[in-house]
Protein backbone atom coordinates (compact mmCIF):
# COMPACT_ATOMS: atom_id res chain seq x y z
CA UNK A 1 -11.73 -0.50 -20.98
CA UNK A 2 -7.94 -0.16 -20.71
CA UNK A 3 -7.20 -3.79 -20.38
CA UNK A 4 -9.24 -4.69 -23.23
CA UNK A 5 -8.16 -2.30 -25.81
CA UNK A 6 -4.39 -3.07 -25.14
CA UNK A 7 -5.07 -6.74 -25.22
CA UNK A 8 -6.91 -5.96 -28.49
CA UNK A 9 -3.75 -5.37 -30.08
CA UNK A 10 -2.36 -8.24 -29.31
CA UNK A 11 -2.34 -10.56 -32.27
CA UNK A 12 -1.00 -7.75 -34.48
CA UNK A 13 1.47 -7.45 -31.96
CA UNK A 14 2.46 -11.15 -31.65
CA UNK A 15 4.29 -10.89 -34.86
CA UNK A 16 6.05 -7.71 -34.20
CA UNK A 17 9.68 -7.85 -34.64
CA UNK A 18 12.32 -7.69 -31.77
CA UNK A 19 11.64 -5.32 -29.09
CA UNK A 20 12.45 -1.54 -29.28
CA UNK A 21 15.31 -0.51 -27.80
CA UNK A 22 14.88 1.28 -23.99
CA UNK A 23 13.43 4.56 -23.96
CA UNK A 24 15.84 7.16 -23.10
CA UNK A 25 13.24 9.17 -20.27
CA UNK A 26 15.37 11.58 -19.72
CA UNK A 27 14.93 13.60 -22.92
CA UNK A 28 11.27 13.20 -22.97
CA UNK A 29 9.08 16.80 -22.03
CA UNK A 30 7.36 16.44 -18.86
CA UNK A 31 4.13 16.14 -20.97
CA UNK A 32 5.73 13.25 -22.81
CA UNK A 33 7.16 11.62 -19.64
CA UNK A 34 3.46 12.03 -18.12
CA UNK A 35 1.47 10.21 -20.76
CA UNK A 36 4.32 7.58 -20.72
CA UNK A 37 4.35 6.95 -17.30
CA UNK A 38 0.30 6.73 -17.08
CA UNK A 39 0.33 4.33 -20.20
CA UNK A 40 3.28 2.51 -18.62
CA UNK A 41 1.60 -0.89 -17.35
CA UNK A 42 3.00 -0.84 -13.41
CA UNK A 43 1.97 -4.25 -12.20
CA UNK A 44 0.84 -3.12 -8.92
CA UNK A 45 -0.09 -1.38 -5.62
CA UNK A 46 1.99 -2.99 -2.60
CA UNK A 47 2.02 0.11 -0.42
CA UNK A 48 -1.76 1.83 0.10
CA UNK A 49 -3.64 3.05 3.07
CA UNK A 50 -7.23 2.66 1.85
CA UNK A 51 -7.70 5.29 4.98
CA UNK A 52 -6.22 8.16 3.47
CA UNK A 53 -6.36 7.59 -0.58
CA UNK A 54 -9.35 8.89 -0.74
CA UNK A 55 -9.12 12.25 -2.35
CA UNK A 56 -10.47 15.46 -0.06
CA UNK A 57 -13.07 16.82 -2.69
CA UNK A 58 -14.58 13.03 -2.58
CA UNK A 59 -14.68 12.95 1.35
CA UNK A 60 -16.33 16.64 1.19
CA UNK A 61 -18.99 15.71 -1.02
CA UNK A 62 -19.53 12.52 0.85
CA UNK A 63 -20.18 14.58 4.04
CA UNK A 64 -22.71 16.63 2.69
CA UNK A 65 -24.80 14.07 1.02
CA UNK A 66 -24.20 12.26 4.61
CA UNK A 67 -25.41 15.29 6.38
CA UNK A 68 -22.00 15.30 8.82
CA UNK A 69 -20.74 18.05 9.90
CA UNK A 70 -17.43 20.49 10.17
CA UNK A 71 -15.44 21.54 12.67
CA UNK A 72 -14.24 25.41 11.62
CA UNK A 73 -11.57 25.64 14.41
CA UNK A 74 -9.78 22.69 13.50
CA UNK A 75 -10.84 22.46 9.80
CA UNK A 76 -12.21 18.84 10.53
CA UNK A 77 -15.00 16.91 8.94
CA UNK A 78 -16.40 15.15 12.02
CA UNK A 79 -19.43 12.37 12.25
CA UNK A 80 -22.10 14.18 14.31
CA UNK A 81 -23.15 17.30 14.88
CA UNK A 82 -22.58 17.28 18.45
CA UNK A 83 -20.92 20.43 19.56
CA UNK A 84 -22.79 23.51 18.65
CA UNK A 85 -20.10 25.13 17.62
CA UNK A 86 -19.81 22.67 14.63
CA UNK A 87 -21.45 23.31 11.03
CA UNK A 88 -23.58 21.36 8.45
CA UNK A 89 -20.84 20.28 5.98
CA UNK A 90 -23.27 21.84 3.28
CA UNK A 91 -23.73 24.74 4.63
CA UNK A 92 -19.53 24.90 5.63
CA UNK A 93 -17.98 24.73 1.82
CA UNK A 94 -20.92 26.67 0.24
CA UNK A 95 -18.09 29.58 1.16
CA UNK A 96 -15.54 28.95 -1.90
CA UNK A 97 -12.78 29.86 0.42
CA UNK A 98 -13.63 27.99 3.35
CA UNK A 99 -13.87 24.75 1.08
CA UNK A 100 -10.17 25.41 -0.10
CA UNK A 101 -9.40 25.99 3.56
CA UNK A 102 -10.74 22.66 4.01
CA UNK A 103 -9.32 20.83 1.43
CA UNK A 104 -6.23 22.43 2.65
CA UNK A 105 -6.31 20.44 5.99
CA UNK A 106 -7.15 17.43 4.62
CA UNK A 107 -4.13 17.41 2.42
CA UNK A 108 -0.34 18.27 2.11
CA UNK A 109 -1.25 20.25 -0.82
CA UNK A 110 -0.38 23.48 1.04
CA UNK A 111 3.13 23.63 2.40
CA UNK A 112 3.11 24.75 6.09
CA UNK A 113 -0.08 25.06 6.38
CA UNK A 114 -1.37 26.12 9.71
CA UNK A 115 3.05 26.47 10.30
CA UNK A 116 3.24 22.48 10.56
CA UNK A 117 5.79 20.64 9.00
CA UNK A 118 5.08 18.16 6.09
CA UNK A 119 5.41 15.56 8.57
CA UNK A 120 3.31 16.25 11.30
CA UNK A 121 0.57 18.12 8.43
CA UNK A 122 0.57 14.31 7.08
CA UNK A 123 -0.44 12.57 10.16
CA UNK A 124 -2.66 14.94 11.82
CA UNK A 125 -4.70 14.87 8.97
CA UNK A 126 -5.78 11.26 9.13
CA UNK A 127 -8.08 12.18 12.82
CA UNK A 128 -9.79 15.30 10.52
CA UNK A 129 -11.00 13.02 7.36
CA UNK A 130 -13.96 11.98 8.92
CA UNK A 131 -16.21 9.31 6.57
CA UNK A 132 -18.99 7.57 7.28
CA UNK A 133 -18.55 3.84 8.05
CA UNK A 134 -20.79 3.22 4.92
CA UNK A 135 -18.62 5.00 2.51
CA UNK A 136 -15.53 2.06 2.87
CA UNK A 137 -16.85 1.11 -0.37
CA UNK A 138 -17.06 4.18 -2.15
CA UNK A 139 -13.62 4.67 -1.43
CA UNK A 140 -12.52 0.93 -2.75
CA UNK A 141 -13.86 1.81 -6.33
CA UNK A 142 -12.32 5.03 -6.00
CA UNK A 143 -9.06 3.50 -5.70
CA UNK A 144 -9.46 0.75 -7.96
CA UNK A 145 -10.32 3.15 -10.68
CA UNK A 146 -7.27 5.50 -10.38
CA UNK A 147 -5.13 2.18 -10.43
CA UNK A 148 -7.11 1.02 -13.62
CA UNK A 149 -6.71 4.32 -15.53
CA UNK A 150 -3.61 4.03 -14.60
CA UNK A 151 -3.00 0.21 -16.29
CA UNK A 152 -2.47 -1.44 -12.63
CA UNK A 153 -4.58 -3.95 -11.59
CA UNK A 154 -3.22 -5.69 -8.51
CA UNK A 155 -3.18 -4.14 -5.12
CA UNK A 156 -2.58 -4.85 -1.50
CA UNK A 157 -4.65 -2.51 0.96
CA UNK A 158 -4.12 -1.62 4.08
CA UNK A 159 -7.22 -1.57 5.95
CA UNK A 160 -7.91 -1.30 10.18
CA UNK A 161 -11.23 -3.69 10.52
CA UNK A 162 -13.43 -4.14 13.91
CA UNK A 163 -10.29 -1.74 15.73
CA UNK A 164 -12.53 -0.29 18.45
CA UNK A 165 -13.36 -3.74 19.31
CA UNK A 166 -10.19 -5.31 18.95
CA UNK A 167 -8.49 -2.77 20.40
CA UNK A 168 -11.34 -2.75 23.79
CA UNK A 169 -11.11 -5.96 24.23
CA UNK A 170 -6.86 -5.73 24.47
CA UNK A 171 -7.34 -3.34 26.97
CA UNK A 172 -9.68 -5.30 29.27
CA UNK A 173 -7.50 -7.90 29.29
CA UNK A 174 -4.26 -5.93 29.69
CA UNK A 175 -0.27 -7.09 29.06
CA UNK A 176 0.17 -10.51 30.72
CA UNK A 177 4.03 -9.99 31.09
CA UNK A 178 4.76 -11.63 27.96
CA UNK A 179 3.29 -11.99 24.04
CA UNK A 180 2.81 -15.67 24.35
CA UNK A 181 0.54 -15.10 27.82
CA UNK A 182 -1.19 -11.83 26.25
CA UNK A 183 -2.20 -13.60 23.19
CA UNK A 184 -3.06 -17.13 25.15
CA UNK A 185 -5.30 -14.83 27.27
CA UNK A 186 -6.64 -12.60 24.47
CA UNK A 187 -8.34 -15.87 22.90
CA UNK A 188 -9.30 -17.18 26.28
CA UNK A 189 -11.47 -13.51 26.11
CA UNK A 190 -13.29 -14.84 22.75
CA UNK A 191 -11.14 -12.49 20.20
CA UNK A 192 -10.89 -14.80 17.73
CA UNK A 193 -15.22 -14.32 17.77
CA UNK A 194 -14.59 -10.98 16.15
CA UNK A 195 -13.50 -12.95 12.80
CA UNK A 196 -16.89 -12.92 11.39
CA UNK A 197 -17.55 -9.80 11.72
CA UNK A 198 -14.68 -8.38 9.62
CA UNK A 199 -15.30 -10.83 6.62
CA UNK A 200 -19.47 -9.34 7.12
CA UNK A 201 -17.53 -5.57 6.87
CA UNK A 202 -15.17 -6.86 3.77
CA UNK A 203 -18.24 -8.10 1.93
CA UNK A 204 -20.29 -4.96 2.58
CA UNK A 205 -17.33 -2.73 1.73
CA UNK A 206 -16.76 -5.02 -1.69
CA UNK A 207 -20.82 -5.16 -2.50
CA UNK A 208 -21.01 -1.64 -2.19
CA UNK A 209 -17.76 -0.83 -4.06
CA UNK A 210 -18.82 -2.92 -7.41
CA UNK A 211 -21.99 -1.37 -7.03
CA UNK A 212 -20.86 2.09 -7.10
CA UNK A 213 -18.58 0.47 -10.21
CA UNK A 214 -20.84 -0.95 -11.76
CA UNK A 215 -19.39 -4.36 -12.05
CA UNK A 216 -20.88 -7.01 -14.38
CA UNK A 217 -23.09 -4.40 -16.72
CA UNK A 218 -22.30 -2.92 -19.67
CA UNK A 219 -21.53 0.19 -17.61
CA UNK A 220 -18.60 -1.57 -15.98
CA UNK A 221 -15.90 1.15 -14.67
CA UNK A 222 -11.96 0.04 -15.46
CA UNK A 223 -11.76 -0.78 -11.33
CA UNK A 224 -14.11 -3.71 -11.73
CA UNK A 225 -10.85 -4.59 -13.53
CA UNK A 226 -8.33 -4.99 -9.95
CA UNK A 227 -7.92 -7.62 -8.13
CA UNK A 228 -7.66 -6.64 -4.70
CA UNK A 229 -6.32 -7.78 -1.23
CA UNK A 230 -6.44 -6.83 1.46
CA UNK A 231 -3.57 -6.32 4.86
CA UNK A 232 -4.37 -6.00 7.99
CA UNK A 233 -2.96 -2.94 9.69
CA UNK A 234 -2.49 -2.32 13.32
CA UNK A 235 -1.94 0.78 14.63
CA UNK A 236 1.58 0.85 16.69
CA UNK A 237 0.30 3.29 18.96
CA UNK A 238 -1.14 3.06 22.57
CA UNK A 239 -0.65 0.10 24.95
CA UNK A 240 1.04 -3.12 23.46
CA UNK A 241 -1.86 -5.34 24.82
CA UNK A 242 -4.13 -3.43 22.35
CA UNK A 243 -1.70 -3.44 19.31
CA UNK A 244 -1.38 -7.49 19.96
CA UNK A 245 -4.94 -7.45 19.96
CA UNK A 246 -4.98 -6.01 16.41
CA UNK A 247 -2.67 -7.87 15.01
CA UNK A 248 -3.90 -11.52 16.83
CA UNK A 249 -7.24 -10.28 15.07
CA UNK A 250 -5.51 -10.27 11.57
CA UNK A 251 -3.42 -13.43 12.00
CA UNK A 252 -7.14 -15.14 11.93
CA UNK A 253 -9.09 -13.33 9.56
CA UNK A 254 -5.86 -14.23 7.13
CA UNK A 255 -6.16 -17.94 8.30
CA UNK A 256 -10.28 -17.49 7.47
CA UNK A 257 -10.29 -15.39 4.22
CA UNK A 258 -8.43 -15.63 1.39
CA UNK A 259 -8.73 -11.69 0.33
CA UNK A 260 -6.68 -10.49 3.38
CA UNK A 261 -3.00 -11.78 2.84
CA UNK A 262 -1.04 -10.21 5.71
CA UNK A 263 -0.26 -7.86 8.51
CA UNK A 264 0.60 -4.20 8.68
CA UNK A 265 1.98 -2.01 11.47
CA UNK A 266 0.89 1.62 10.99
CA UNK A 267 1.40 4.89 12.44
CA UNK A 268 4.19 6.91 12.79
CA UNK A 269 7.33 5.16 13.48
CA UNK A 270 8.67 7.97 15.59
CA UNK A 271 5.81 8.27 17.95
CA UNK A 272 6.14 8.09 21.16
CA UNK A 273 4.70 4.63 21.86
CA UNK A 274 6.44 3.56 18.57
CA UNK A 275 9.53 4.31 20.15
CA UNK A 276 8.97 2.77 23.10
CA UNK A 277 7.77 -0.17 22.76
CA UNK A 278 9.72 -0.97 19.20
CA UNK A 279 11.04 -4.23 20.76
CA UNK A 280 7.80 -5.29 22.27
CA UNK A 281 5.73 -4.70 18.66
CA UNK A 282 8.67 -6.77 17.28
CA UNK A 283 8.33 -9.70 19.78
CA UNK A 284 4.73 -9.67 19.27
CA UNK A 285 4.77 -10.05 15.53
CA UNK A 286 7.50 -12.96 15.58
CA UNK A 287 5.00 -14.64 18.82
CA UNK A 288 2.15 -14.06 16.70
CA UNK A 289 3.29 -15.41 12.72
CA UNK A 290 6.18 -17.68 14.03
CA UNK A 291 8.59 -14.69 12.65
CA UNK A 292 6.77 -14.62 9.43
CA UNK A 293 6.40 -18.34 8.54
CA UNK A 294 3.12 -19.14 9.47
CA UNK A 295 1.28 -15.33 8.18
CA UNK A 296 3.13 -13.30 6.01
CA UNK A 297 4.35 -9.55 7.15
CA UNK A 298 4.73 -6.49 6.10
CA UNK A 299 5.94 -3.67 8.53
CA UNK A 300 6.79 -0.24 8.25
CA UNK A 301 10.06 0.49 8.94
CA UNK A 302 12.68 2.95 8.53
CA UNK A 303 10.62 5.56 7.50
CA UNK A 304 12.92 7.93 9.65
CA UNK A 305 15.57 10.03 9.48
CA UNK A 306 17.60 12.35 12.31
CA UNK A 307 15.35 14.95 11.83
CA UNK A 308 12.62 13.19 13.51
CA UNK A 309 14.35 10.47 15.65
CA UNK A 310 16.83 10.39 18.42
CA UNK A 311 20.21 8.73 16.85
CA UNK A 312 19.38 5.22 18.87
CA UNK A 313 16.08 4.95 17.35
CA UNK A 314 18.14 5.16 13.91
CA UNK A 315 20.18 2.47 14.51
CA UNK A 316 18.64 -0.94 14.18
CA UNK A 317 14.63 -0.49 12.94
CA UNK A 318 15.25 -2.54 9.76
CA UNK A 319 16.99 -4.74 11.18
CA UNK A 320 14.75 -5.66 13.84
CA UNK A 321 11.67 -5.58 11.64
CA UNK A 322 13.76 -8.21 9.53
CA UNK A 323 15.94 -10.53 12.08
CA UNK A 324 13.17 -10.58 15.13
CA UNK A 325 9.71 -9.93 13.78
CA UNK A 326 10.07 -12.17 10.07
CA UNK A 327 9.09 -8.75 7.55
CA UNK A 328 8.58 -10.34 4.13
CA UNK A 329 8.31 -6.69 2.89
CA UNK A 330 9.47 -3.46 4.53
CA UNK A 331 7.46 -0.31 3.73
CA UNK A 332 9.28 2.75 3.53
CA UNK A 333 12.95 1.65 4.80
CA UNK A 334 15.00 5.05 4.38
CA UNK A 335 16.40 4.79 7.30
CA UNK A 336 18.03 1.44 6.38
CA UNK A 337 21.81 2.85 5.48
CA UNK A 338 22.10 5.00 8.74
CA UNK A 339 21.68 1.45 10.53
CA UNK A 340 24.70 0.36 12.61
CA UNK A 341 23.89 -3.27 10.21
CA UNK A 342 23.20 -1.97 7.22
CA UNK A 343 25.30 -3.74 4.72
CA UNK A 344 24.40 -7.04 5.89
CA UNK A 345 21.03 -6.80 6.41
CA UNK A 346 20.57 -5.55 3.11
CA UNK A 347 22.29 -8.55 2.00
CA UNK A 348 20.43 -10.43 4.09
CA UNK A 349 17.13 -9.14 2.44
CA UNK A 350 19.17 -9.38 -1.13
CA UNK A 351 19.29 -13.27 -0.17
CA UNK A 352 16.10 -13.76 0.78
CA UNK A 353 13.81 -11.52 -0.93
CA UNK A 354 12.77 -9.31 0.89
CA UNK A 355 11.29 -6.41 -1.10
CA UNK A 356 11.13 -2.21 0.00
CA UNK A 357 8.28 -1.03 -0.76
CA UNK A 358 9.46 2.63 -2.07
CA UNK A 359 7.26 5.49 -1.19
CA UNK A 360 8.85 8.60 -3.46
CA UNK A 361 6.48 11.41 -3.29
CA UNK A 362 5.75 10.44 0.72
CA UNK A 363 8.99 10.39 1.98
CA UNK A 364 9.76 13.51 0.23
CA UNK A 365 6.62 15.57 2.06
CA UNK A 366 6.75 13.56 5.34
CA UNK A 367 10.62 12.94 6.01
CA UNK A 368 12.05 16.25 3.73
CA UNK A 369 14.33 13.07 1.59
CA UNK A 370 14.90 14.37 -1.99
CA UNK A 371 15.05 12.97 -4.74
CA UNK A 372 19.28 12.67 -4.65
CA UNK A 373 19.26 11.65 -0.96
CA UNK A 374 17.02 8.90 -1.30
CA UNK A 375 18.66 5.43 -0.82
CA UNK A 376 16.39 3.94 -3.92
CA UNK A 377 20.08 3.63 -6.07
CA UNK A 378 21.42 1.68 -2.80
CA UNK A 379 18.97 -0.92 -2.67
CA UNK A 380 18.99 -1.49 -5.98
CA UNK A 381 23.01 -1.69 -6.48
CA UNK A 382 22.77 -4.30 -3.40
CA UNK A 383 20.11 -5.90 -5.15
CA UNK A 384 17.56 -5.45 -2.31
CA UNK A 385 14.05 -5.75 -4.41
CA UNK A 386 12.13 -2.67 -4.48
CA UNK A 387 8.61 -1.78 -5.56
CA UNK A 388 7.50 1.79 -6.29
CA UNK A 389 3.65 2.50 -4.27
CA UNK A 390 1.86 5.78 -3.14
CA UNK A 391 1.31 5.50 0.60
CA UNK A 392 -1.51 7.76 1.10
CA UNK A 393 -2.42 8.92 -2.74
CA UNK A 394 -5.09 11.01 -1.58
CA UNK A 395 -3.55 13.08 1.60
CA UNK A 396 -0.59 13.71 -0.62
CA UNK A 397 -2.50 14.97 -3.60
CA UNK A 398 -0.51 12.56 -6.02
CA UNK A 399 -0.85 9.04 -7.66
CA UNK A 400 1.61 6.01 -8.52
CA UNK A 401 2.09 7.30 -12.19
CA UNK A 402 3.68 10.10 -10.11
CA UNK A 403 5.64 8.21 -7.66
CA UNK A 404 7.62 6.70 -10.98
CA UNK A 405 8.27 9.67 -12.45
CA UNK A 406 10.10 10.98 -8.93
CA UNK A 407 11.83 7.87 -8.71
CA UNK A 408 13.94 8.61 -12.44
CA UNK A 409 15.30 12.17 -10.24
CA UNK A 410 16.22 8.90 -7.72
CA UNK A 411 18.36 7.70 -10.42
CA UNK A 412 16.15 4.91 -11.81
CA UNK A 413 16.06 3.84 -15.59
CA UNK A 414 13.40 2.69 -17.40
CA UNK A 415 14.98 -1.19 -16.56
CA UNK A 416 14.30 -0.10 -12.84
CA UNK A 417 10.62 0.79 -13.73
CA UNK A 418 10.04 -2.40 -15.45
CA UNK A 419 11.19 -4.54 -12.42
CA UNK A 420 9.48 -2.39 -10.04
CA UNK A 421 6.57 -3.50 -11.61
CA UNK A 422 7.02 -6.91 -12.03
CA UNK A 423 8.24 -6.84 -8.08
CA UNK A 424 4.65 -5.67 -7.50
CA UNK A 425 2.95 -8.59 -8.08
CA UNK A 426 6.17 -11.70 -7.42
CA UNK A 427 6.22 -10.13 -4.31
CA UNK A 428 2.81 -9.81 -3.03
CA UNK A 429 1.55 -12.49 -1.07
CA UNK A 430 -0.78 -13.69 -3.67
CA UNK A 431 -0.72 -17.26 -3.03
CA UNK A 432 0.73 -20.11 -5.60
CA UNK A 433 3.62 -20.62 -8.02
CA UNK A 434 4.65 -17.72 -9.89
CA UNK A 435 6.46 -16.77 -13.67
CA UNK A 436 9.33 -16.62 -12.71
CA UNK A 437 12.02 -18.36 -11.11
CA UNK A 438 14.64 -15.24 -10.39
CA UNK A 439 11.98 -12.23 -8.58
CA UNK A 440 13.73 -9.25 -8.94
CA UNK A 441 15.92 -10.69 -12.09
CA UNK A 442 13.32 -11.72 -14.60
CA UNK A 443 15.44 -13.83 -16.92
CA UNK A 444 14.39 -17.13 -16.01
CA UNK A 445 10.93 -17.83 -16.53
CA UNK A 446 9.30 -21.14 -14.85
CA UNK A 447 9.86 -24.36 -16.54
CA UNK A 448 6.09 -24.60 -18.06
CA UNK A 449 5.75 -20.73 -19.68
CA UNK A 450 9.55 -20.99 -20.90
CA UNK A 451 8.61 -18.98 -24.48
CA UNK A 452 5.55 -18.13 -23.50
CA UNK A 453 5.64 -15.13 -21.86
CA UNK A 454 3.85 -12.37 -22.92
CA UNK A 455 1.86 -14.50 -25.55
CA UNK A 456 -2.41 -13.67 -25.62
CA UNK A 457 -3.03 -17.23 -24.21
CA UNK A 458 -0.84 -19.94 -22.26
CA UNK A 459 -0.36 -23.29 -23.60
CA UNK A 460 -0.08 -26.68 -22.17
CA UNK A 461 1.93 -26.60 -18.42
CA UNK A 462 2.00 -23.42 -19.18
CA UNK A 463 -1.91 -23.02 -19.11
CA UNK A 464 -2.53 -25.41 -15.91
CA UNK A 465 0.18 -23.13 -14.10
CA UNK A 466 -1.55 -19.69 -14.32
CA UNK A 467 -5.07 -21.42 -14.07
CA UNK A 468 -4.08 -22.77 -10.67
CA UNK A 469 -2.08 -19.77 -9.23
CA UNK A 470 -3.27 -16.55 -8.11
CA UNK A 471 -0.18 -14.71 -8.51
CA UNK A 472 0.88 -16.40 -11.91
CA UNK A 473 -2.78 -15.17 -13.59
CA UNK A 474 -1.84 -11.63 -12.29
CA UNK A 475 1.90 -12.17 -13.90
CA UNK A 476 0.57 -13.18 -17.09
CA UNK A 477 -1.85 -10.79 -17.20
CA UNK A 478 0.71 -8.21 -16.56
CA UNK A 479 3.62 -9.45 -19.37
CA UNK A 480 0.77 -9.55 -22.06
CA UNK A 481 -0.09 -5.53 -21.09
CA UNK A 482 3.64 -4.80 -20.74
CA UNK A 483 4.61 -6.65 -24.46
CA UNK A 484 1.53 -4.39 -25.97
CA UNK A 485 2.74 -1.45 -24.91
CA UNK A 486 6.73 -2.03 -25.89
CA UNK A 487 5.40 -2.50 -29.13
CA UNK A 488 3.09 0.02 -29.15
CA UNK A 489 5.92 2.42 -28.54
């Protein structure tokens, strides 16, 4: 497996001599810069929709040994058979042409396809990627094993568990005026019961996914190899009573199980019910986690530009995702300079830590940013921590190894790559002490590893430290891949 042939090297390489100097990138072919990247350990995964990284020929093939069905008008997979105007998904992409069609819809792969934009290609495809409930697991290992090949093993997923009921029950009990009377009467309806049922889904979806990897037999697949958690995404769209009810759902199952770590807020930002109830969402989030204190947060926000959004709806996202709702981590955030705050929020998030997760190859097809208009150079010269993640790896047709090599035509240097990794896991919400004492800087290292970093084993403090923290065994495990492959170089 990957992780154990680098580590292999590793007592040859202990005795290497000082470090190679940093690889210029930009002279490298784009065959060079490929196998680089790939090989290029990239700590991990903060920004993936399990939902839509599943690739389209997986989710076809899926349907027909699930006997579901397709929808030829609108170029859908769908769960039954209902309509008779519908077709056996095996008897649908037996036609070479309508399987491209197919894959077509299911992707961005085709620009313009059917005349929509990127953006609205992107989100209408999520409602035509129908999967069987079953197949949550299939589509874990699938993404643990494109992060393994690619030498990441740490991700956070975003995953929507028990929504229909969460979402049924918010709506029976409707929007008592207020978040702190919605969510006093929302567990006064027995929400809080749903709890065991998503830790019963996240074991079924786990059992099933090291099953299909093969965990713990000689026939292990590199996936086996991820550590995985899991965040809890509501979807920002429909009444506010049934977003709270989402998110009041995940603010317990991340006080009950230690796999999911913290909250999401999905769907597109400049939707109508986004829009409109922006403020409410916010107030909801900071009623909910005490603005981020008592359940860590990560919201999208700023993923808009003027093409999409009115200017007002420009003007203060970030900011309010930041100052009223307590975001840890803010996914997307291009809208952040065009904010009528911008400087000092991003100084504010400089201060306190508070990463961006950067989404290259996404906001390129969904918000038309290229490459040289992307504010990735900003953050970094105002030292606002950024992390480089996929989004939606499978609608997009693309993969993280990808997303770094967009971000060097962003103006990032190899040094940028490195601490985008390292961001990856010191800013997860992987509980315990980390590495390092300066995220984001990486020159001081904690007190117990100080020399050690990087070495096959820790020693002493050094040893009790990663043995006790969830995030510092992911570190360590990280520095030890990233010093094999320096001096592998």
């Amino acid at each position: 497996m990957i992780t154990r042939i680098l580590l292999s090297l590793l007592a040859a390489l202990s005795t290497a001599g000082a470090a190679l100097a940093a690889p210029d990138l930009s002279r490298m072919t784009a065959g060079e810069l490929t196998v680089f990247l790939r090989a290029f350990p990239k700590g991990g995964e903060l920004h993936n929709h399990l939902g839509g990284g599943t690739p389209a020929e997986d989710l076809i093939a899926w349907a027909v040994e699930d006997g579901l069905c397709v929808d030829p008008a609108e170029l859908a997979i769908r769960l039954t058979c209902a309509s008779e105007t519908y077709r056996p998904a095996a008897a649908f992409v037996a036609d070479e042409a309508q399987r491209s069609a197919l894959i077509d819809s299911l992707t961005v792969r085709h620009p313009r396809f059917r005349d929509r934009s990127g953006h609205d290609q992107f989100f209408t495809a999520f409602s035509r990627r129908g999967q069987s409930p079953g197949r949550t697991g299939d589509a874990l290992a699938e993404t643990l094993n494109v992060l393994a090949h690619q030498n990441t093993f740490y991700s956070e997923l975003m995953v929507t568990p028990q929504g229909a009921a969460s979402r049924g029950l918010g709506a029976r009990v409707g929007w008592r005026g207020d978040a702190a009377a919605t969510k006093a009467a929302l567990t006064e309806a027995g929400l809080e019961k749903l709890v065991p049922a998503v830790v019963a889904d996240t074991n079924a979806m786990e059992t099933r996914a090291r099953e299909v990897m093969a965990c713990d037999t000689p026939r292990a697949q590199p996936g086996c190899q991820v550590t995985v958690r899991y965040l809890f995404q509501a979807i920002r769209q429909g009444p506010p009573e049934q977003t709270m009810a989402q998110l009041q759902l995940g603010v317990a199952v991340v006080a009950a199980d230690r796999r999911w770590v913290g909250l999401q807020l999905v769907a597109p930002e400049d939707s109508p019910d986004a829009v409109k109830y922006y403020d409410t969402h916010m107030q909801i989030v900071a009623e909910l986690t005490d603005k981020g204190r008592n359940t860590p947060v990560a919201l999208h926000a700023g993923e808009v530009t003027l093409a999409i959004v009115a200017p007002d709806d420009l003007r203060d996202h970030v900011t309010k995702a930041v100052r009223v709702a307590g975001a840890r981590r803010i996914g997307h955030g291009v809208g952040l300079p065009a904010e009528t705050d911008a400087v000092s929020v991003a100084a504010e998030m400089a201060a306190r830590g508070i990463l961006v997760e950067v989404n290259p190859i996404s906001n390129r097809v969904i918000l038309e940013v290229e490459p040289e208009d992307h504010p990735f150079t900003w953050f970094r010269q105002n030292r606002v921590p950024v992390s480089l993640s996929t989004d939606d790896s499978g609608i997009l047709r693309s993969d993280l190894s990808g997303d770094y090599a967009l971000a060097l035509k962003m103006g990032a240097t190899y040094a940028d790559l490195k601490t985008s990794a390292r961001n990856a896991i010191a800013f997860g919400f992987l509980t315990g002490e980390g590495l390092w004492q300066d995220p984001n800087v990486y020159r001081k290292p904690a007190r117990a590893c100080a020399g050690q970093i990087g070495d096959a084993e820790p020693r002493g403090a050094c040893a009790d430290l990663v043995a006790g923290s969830d995030k510092a065994r992911e570190q360590w495990r990280h520095e030890r891949l990233l010093k094999a492959f320096e001096a592998g170089r």
